[in-house]
N, C-alpha and C. Protein backbone atom coordinates (compact mmCIF):
# COMPACT_ATOMS: atom_id res chain seq x y z
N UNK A 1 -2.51 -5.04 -57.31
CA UNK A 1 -1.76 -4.38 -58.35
C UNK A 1 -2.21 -2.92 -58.48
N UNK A 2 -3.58 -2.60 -58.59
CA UNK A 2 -4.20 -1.51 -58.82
C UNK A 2 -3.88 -0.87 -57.34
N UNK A 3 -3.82 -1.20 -56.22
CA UNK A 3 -3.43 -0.52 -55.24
C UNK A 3 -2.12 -0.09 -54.66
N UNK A 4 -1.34 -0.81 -55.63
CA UNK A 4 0.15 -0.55 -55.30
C UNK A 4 0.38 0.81 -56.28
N UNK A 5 -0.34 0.65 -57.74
CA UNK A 5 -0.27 1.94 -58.52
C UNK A 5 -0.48 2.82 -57.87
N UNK A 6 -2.10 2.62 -57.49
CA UNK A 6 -1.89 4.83 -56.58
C UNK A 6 -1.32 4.68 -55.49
N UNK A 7 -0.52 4.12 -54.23
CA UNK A 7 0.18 4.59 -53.24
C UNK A 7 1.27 4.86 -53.90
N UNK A 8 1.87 4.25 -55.32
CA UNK A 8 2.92 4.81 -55.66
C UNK A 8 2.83 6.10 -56.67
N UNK A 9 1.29 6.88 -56.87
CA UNK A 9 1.00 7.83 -57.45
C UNK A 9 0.75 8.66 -56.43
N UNK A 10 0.25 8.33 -55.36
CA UNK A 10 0.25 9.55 -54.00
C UNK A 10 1.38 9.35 -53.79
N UNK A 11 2.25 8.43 -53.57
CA UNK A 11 3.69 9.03 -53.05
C UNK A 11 4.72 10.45 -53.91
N UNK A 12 4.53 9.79 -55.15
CA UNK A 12 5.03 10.77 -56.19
C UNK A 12 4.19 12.26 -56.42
N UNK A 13 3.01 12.49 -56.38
CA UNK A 13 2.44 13.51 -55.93
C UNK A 13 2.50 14.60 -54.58
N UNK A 14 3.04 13.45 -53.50
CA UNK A 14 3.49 13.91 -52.55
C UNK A 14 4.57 14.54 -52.09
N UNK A 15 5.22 13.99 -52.79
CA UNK A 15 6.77 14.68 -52.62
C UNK A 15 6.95 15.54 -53.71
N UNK A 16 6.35 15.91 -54.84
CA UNK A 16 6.42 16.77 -56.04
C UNK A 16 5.63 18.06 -54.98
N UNK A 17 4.55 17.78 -54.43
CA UNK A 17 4.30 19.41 -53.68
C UNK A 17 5.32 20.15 -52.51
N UNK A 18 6.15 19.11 -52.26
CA UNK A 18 6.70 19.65 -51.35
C UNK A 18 8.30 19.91 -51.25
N UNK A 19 8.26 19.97 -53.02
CA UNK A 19 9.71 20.22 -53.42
C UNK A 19 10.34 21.05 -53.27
N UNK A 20 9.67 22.19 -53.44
CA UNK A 20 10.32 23.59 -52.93
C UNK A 20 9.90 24.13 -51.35
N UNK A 21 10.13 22.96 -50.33
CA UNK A 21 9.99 23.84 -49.22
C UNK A 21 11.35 23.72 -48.81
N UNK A 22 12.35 22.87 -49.41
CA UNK A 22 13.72 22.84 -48.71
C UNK A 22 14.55 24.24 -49.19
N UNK A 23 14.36 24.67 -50.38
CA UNK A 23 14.69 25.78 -51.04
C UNK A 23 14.01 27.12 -50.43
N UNK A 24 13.02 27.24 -49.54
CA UNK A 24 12.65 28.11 -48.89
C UNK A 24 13.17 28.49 -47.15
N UNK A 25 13.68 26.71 -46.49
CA UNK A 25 13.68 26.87 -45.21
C UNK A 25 14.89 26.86 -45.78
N UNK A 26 16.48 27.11 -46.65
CA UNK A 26 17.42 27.58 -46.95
C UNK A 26 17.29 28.94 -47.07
N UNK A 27 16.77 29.52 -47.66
CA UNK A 27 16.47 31.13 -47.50
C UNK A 27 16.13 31.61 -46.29
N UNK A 28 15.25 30.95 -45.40
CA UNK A 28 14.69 31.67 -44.40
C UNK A 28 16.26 31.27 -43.04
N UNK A 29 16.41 30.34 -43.10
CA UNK A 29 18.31 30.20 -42.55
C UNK A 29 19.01 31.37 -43.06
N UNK A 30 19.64 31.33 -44.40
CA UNK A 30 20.19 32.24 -44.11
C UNK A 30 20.30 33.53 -44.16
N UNK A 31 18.96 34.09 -44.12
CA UNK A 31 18.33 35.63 -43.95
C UNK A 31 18.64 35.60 -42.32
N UNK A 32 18.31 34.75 -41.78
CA UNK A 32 18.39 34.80 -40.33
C UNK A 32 20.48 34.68 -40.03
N UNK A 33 20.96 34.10 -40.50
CA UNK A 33 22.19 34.15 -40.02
C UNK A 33 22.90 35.64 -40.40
N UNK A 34 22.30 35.80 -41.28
CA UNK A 34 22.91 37.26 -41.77
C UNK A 34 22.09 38.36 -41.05
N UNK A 35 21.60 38.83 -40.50
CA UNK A 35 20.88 39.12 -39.28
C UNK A 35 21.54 39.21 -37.81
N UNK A 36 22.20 37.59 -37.68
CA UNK A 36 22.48 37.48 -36.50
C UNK A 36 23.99 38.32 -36.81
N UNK A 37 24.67 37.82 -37.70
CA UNK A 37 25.98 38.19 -38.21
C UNK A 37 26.40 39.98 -38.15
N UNK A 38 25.02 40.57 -38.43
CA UNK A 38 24.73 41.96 -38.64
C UNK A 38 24.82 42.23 -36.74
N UNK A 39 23.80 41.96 -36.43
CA UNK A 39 23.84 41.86 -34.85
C UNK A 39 25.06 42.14 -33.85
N UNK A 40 26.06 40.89 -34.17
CA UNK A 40 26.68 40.57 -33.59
C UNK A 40 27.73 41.40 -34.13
N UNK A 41 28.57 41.45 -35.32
CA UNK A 41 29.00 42.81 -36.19
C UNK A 41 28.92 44.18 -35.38
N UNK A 42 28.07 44.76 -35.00
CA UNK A 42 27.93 45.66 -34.59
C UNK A 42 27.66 45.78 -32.95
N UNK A 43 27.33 44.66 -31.83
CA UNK A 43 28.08 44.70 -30.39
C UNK A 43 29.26 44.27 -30.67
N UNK A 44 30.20 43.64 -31.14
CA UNK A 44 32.00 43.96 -31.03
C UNK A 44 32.36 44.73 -31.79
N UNK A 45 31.98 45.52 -32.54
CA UNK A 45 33.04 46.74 -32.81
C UNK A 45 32.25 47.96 -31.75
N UNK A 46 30.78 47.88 -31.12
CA UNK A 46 31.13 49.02 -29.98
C UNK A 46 32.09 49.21 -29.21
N UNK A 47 31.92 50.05 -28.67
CA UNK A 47 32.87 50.45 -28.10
C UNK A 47 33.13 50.35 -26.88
N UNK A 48 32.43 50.15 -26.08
CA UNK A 48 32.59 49.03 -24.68
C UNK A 48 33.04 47.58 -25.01
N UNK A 49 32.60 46.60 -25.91
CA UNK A 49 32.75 45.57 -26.24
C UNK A 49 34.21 45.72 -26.77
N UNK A 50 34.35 46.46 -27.65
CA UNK A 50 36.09 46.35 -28.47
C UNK A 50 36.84 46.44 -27.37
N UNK A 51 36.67 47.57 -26.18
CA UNK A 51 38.11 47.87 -25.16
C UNK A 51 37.88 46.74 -24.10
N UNK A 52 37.02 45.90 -23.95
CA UNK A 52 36.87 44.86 -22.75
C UNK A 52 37.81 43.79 -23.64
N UNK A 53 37.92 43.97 -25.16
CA UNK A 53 38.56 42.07 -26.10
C UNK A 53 39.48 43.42 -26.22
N UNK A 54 39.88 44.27 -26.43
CA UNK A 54 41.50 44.51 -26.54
C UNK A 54 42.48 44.57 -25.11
N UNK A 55 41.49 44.45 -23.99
CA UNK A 55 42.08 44.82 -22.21
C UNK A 55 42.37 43.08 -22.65
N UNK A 56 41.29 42.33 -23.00
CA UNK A 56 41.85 40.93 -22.68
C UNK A 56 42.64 40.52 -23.59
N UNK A 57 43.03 40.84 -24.33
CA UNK A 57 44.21 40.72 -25.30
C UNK A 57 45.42 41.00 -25.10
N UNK A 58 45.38 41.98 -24.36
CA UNK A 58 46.57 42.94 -24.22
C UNK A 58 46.75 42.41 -22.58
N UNK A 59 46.12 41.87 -21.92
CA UNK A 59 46.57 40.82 -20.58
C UNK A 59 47.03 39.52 -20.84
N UNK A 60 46.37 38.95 -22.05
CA UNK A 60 47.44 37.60 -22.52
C UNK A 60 48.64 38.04 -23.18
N UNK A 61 48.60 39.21 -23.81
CA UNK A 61 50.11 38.73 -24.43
C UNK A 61 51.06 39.04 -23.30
N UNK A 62 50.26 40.25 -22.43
CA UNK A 62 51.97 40.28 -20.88
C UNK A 62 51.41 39.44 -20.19
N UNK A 63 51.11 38.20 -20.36
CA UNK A 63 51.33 37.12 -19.50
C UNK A 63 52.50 36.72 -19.13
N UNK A 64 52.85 36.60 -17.76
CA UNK A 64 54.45 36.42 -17.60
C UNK A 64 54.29 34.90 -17.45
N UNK A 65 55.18 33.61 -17.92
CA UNK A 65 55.17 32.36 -17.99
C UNK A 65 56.25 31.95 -17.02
């Protein structure tokens, strides 16, 4: 009886310290996607990158069928 109390007092202790790490590896996600987003944002609107997706754009639509 007395041993079922504290594994179920270390369990509850256990998971109370480690409550806020899901709320942190959410922040550290999406600092990083917004990053990549920034990244990537700025190789397609250069300007090598934009005229290579408007050449291929502008070859699908005169696609002759």
């Amino acid at each position: 009886m007395v041993k079922q109390w504290w594994a179920r007092r270390y369990a509850e202790a256990r998971a109370k310290s480690e409550a806020g790490m899901a709320t942190a590896e959410y922040a550290m996600g999406t600092i990083a996607a917004c990053g990549f987003a920034a990244v990537l944002y700025k190789v397609v609107t250069s300007g090598t990158v934009s005229g290579a997706l408007q050449s291929v754009i502008g070859r699908a639509l005169d696609a002759q069928f």
